[in-house]
C-alpha atoms as a PDB file:
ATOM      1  CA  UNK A   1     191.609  76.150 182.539  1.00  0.00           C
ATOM      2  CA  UNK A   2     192.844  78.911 180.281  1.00  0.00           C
ATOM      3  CA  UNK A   3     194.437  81.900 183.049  1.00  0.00           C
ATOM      4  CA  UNK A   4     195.792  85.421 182.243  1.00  0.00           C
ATOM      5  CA  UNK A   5     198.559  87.037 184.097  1.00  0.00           C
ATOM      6  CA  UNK A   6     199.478  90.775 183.781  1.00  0.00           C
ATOM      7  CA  UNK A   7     202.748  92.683 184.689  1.00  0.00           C
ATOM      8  CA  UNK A   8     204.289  95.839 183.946  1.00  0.00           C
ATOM      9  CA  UNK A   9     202.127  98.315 185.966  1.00  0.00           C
ATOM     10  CA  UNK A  10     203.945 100.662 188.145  1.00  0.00           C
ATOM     11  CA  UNK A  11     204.486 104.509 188.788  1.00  0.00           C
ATOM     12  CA  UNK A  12     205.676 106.928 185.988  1.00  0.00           C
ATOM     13  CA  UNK A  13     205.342 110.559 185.739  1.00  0.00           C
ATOM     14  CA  UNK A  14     203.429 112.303 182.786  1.00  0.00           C
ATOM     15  CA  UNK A  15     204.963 111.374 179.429  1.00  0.00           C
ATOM     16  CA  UNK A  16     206.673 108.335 180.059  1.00  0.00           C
ATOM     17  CA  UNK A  17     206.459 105.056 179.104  1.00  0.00           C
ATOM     18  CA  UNK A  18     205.191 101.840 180.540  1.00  0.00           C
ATOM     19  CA  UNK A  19     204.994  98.151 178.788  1.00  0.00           C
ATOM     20  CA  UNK A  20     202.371  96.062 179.896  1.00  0.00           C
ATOM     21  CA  UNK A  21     202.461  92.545 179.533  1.00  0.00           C
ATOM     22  CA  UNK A  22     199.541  89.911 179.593  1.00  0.00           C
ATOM     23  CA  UNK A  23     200.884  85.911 179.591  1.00  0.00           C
ATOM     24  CA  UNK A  24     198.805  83.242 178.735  1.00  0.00           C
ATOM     25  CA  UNK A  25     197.747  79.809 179.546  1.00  0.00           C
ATOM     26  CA  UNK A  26     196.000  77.059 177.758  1.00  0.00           C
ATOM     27  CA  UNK A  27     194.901  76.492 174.079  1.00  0.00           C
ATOM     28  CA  UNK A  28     192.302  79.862 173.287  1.00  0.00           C
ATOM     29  CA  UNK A  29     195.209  82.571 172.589  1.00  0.00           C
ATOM     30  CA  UNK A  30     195.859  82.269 169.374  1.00  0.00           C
ATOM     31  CA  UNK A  31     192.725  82.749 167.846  1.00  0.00           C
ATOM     32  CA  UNK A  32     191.055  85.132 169.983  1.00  0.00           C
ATOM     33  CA  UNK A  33     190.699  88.925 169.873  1.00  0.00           C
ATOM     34  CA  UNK A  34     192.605  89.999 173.344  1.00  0.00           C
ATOM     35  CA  UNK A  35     191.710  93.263 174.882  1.00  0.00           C
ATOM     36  CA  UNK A  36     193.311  95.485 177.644  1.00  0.00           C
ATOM     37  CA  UNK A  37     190.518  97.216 179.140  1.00  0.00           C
ATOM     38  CA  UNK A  38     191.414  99.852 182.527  1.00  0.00           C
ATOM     39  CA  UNK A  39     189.067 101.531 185.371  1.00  0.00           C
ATOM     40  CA  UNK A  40     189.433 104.454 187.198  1.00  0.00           C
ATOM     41  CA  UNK A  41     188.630 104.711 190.450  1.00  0.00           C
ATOM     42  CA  UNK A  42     185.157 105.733 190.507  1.00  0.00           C
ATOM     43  CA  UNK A  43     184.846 105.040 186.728  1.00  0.00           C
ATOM     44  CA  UNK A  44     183.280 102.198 184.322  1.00  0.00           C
ATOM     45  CA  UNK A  45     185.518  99.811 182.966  1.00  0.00           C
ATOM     46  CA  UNK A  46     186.998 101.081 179.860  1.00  0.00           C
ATOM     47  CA  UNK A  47     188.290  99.237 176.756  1.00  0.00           C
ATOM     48  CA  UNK A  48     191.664 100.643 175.743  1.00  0.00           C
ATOM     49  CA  UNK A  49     192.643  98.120 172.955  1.00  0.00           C
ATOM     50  CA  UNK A  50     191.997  94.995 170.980  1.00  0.00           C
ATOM     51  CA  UNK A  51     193.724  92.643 168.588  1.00  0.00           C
ATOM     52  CA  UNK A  52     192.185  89.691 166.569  1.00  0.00           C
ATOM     53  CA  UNK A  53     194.204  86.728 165.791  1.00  0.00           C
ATOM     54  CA  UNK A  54     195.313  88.350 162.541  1.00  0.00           C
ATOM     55  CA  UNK A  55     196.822  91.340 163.948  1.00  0.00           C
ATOM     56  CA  UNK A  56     194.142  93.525 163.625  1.00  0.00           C
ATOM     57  CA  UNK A  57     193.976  96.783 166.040  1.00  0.00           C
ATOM     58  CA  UNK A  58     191.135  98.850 167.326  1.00  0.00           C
ATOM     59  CA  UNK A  59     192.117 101.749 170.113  1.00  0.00           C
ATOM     60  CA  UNK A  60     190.236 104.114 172.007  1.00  0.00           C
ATOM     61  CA  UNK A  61     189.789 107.734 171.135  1.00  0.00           C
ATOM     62  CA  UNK A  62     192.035 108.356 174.206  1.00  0.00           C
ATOM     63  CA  UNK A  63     194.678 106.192 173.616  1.00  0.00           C
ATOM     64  CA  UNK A  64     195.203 106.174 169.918  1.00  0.00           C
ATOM     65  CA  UNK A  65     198.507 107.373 168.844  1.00  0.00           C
ATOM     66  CA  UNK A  66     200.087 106.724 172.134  1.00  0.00           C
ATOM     67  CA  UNK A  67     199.125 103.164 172.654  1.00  0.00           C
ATOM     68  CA  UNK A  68     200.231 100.228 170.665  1.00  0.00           C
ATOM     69  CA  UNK A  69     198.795  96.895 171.450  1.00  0.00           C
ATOM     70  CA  UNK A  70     200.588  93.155 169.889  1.00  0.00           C
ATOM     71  CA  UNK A  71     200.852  89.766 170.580  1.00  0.00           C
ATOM     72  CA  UNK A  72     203.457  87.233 170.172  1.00  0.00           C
ATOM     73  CA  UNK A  73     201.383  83.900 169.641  1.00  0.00           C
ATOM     74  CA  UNK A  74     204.246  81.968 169.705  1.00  0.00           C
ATOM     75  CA  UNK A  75     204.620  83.084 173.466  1.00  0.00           C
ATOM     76  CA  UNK A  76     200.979  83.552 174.204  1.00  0.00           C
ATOM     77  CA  UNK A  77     201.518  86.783 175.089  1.00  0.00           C
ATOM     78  CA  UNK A  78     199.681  90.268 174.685  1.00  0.00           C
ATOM     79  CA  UNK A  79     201.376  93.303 175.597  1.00  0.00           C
ATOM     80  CA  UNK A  80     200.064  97.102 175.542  1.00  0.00           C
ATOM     81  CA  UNK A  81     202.899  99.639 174.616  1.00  0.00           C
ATOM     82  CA  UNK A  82     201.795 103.439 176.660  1.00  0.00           C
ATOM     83  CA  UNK A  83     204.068 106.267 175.498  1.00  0.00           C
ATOM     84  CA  UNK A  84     203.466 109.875 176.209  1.00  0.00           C
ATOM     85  CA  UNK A  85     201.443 108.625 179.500  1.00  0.00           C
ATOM     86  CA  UNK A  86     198.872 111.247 181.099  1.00  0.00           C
ATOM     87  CA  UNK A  87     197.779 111.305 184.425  1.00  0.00           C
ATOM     88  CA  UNK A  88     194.207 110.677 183.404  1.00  0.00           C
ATOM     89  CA  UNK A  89     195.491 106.994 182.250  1.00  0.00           C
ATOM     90  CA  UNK A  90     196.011 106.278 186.258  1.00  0.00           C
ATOM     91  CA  UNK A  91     193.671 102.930 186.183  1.00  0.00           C
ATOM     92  CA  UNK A  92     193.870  99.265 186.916  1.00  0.00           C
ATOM     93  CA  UNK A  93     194.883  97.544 183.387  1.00  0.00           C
ATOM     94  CA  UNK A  94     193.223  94.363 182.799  1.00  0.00           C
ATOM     95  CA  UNK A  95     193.852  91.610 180.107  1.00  0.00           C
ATOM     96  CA  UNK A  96     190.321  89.904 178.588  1.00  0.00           C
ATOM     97  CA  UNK A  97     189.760  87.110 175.921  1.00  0.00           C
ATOM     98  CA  UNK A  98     186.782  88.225 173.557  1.00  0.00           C
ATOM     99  CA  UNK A  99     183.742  86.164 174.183  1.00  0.00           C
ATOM    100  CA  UNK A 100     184.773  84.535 177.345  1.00  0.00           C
ATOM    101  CA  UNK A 101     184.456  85.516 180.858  1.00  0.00           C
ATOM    102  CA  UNK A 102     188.540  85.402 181.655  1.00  0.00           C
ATOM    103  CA  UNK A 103     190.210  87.841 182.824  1.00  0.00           C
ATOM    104  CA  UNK A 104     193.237  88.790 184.404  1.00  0.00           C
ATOM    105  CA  UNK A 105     194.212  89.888 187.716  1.00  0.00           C
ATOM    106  CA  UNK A 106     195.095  93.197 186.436  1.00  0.00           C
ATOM    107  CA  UNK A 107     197.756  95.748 187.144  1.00  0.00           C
ATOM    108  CA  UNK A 108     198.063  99.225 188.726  1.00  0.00           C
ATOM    109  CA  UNK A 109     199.584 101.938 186.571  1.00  0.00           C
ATOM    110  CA  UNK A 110     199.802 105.433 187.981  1.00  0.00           C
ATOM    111  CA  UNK A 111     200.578 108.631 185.833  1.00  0.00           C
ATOM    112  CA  UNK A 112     201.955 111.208 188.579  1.00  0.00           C
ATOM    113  CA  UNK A 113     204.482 113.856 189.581  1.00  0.00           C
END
């Protein structure tokens, strides 16, 4: 049973910076696109970032420039790098594996003064 983990959420004021990681279990990681998706309260869940196997990146609009998604395969991890954070990017961060249904737990990050 392949599980996701998230850390790395917490509270920063507008333009910091917050590293989010998302650990891995089982034998899928390395050859899936990963994505960090986030909601807002009262908002859709909204994809942030992806990255295939091969390192390929795709970002949101709202993100790109200040985001920076990787993996280390070797560690099964994912992480999301968020510079030059905006309140607007207040959301529950979730991990997701492309083409499955798993998911993380996810993990609050709040942009506030």
């Amino acid at each position: 049973q392949v599980q996701l983990v998230e850390s790395g959420g917490g509270l920063v004021q507008p333009g910091g910076s917050l590293r989010l990681s998302c650990a891995a279990s089982g034998s899928l990681f390395s050859i899936n696109t990963m994505s960090w998706y986030r909601q807002a309260p009262g908002k859709g869940r909204e994809l942030v970032a992806s990255i295939t196997g091969g390192g390929t990146r795709n970002y949101a609009d709202s993100v790109r420039g200040r985001f920076t998604i990787s993996r280390d395969n070797a560690k099964k991890t994912v992480y999301l790098q968020m510079n030059s954070l905006k309140p607007e990017d207040t959301a529950v961060y979730s991990c997701h594996i492309r083409g499955t249904s798993i998911w993380g737990q996810g993990t609050q990050v709040t942009v506030s003064s």
